[in-house]
N, C-alpha and C. Protein backbone atom coordinates (compact mmCIF):
# COMPACT_ATOMS: atom_id res chain seq x y z
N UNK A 1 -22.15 13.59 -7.84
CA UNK A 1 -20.79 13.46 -7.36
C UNK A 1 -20.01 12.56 -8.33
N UNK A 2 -18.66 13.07 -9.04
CA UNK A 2 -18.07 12.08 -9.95
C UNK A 2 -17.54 11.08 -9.13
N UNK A 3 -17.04 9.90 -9.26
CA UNK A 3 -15.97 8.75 -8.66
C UNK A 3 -15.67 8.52 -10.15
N UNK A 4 -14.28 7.89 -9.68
CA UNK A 4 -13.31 7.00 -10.92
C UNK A 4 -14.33 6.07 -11.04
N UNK A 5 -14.36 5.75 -12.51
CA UNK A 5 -15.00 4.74 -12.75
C UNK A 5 -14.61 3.52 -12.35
N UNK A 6 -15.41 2.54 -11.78
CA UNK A 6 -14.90 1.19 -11.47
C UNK A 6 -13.52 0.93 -10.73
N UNK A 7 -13.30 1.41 -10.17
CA UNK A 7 -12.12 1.35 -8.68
C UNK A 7 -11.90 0.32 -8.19
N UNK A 8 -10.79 0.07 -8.43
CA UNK A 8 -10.29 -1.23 -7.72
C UNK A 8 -9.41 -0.86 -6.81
N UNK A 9 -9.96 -1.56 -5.54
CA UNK A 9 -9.49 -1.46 -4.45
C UNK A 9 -8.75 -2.55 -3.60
N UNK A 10 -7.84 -2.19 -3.63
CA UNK A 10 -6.59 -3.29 -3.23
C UNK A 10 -6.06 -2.73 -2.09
N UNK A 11 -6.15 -3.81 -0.46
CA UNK A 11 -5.37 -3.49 0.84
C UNK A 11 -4.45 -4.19 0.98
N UNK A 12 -2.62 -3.72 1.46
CA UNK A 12 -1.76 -4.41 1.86
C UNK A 12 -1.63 -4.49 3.22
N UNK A 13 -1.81 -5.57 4.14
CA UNK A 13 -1.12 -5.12 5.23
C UNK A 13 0.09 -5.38 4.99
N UNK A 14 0.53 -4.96 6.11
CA UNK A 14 2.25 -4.77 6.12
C UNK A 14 2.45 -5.18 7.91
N UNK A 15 3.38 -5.93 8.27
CA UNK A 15 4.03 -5.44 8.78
C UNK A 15 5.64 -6.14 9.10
N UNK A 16 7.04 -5.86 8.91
CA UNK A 16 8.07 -5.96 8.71
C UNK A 16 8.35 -6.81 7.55
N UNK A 17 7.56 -6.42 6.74
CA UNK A 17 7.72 -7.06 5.30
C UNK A 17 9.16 -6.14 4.11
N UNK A 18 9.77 -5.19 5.21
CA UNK A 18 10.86 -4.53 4.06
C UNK A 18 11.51 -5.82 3.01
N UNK A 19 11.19 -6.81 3.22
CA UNK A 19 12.45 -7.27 1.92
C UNK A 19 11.22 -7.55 0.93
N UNK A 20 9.61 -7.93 1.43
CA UNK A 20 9.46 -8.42 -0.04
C UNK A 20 8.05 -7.53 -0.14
N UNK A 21 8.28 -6.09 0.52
CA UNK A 21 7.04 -4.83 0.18
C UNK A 21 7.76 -4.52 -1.21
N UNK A 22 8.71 -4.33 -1.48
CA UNK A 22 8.55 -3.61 -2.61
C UNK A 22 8.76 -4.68 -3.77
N UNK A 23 8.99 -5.44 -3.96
CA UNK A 23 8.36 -6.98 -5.61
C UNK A 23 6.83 -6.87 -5.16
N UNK A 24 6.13 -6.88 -4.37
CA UNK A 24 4.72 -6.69 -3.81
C UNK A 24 3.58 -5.32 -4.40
N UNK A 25 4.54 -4.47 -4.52
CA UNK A 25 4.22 -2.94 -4.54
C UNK A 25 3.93 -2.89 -6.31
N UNK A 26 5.61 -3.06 -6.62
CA UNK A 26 6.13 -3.40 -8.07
C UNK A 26 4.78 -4.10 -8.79
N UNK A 27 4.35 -5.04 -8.41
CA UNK A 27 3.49 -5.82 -9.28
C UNK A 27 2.39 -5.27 -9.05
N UNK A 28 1.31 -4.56 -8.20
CA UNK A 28 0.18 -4.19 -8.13
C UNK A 28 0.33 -3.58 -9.09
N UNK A 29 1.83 -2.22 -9.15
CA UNK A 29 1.70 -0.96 -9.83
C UNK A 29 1.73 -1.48 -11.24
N UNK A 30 2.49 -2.57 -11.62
CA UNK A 30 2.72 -2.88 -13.40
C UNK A 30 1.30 -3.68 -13.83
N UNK A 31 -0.08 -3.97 -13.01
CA UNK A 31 -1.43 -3.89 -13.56
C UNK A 31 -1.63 -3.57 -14.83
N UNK A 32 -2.14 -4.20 -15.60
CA UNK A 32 -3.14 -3.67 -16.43
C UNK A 32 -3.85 -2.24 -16.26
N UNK A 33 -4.64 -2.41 -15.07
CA UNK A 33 -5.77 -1.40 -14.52
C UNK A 33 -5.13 -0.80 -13.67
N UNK A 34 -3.96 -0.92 -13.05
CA UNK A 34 -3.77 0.15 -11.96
C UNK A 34 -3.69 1.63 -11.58
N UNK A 35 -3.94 2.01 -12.80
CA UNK A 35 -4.37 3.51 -12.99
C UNK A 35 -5.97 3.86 -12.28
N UNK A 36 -6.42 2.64 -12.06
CA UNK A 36 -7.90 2.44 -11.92
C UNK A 36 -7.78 1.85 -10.35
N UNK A 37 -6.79 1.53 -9.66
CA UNK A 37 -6.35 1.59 -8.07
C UNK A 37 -6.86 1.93 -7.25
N UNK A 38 -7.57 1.93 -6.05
CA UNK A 38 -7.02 2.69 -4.63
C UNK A 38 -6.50 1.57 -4.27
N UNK A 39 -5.16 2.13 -4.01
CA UNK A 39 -4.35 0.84 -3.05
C UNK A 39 -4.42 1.40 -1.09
N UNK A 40 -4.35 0.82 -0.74
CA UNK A 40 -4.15 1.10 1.19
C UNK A 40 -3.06 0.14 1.53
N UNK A 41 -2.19 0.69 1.95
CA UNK A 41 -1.24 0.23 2.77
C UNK A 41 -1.11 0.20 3.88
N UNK A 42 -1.45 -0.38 4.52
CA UNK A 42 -1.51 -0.49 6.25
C UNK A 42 -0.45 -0.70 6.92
N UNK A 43 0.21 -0.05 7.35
CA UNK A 43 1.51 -0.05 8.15
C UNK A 43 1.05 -0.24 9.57
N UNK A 44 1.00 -1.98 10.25
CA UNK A 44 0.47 -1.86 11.78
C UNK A 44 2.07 -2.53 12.57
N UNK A 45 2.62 -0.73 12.40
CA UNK A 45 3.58 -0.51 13.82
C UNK A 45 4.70 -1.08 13.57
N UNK A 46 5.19 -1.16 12.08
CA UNK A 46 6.76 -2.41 11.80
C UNK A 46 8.00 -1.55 12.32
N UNK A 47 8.87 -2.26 12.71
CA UNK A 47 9.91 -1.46 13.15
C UNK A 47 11.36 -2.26 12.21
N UNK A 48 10.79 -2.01 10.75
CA UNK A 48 12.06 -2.33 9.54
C UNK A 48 11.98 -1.05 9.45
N UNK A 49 12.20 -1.06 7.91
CA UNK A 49 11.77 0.45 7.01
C UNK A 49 10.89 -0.30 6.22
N UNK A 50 9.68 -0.47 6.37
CA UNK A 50 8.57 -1.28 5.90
C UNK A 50 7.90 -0.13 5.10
N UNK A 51 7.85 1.09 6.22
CA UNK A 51 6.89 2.21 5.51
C UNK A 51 7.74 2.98 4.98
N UNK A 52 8.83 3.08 4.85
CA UNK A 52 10.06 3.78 4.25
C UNK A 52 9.73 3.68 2.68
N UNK A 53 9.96 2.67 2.41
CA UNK A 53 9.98 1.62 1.68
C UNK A 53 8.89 1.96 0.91
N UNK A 54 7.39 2.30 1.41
CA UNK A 54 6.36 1.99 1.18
C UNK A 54 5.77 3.81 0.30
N UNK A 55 6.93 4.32 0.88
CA UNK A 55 6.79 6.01 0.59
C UNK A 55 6.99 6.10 -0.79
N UNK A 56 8.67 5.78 -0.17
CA UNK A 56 9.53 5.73 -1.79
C UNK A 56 9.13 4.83 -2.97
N UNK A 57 8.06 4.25 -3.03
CA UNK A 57 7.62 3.47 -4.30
C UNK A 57 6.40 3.85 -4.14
N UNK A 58 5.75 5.03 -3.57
CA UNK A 58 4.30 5.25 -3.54
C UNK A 58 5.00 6.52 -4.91
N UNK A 59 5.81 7.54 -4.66
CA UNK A 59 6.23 8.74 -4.95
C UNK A 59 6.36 8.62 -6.42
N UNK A 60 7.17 7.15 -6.50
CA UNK A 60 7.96 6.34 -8.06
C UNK A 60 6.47 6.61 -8.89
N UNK A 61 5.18 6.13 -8.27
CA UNK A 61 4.35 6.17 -9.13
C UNK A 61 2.91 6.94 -8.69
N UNK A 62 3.33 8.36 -8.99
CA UNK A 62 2.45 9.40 -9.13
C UNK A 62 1.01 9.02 -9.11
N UNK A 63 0.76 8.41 -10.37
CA UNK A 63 -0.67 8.03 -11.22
C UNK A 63 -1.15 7.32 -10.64
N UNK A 64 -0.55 6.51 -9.41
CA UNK A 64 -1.86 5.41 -8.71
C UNK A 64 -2.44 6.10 -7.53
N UNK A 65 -3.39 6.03 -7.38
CA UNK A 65 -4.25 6.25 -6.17
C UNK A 65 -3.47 5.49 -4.67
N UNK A 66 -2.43 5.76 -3.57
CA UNK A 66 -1.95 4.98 -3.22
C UNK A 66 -2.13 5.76 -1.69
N UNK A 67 -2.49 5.10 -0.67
CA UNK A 67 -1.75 5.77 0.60
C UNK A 67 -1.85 5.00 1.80
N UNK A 68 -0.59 5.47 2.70
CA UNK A 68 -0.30 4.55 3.67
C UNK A 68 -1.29 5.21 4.77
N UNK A 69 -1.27 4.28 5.27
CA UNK A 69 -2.14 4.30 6.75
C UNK A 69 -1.03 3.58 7.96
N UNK A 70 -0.28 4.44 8.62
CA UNK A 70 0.58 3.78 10.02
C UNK A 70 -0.13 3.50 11.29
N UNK A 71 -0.18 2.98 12.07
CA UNK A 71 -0.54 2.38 12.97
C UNK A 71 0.91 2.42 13.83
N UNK A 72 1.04 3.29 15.06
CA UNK A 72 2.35 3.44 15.72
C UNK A 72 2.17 1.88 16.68
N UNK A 73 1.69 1.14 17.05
CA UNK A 73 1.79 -0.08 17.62
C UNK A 73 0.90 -0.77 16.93
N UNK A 74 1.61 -2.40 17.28
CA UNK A 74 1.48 -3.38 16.11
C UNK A 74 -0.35 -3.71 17.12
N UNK A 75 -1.32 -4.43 16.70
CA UNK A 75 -2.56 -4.38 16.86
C UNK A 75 -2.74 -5.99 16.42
N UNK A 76 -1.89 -6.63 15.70
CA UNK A 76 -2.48 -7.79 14.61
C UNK A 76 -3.10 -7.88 13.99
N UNK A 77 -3.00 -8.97 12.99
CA UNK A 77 -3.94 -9.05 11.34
C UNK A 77 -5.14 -8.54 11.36
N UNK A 78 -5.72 -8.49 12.54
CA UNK A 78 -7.92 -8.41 12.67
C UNK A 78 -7.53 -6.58 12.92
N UNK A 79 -6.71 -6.60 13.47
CA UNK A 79 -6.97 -4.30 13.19
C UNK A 79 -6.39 -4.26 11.92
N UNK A 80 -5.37 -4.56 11.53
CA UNK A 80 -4.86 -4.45 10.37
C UNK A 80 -5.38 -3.85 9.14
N UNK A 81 -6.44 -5.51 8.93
CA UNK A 81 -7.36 -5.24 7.81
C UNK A 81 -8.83 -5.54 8.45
């Protein structure tokens, strides 16, 4: 079975973080290695545009391994991650 070599795996939680998800997002993606990514975004239940937010700068960058995970009610930090 192939895998990406050496995967780095990076989780955000999120939740009503719209003003500072995307300087957050921005810097994982401008990595060195981030071609070499899985990022997880955990969306637990924000009611900004947290995951809005989280789309439109997933889309910006094709090449990373990136995807959200929503959670329709908030659970706290321990479901989160």
């Amino acid at each position: 079975m192939a895998t990406r070599a050496q995967e780095l795996p990076a989780v955000v939680a999120c939740y009503n973080i719209a003003p500072f998800v995307g300087d957050c997002l921005r810097s994982l993606f401008r990595q060195p290695q981030a071609e070499r990514m899985r990022v997880l975004l955990v969306d637990d239940g924000s009611t900004d545009h947290t995951a809005i937010l989280c789309q439109i700068l997933m889309a910006q960058h094709p090449g990373i391994d990136c995807e959200l995970i929503r959670h329709r009610l908030t659970g706290g930090a321990p479901w989160t991650v």
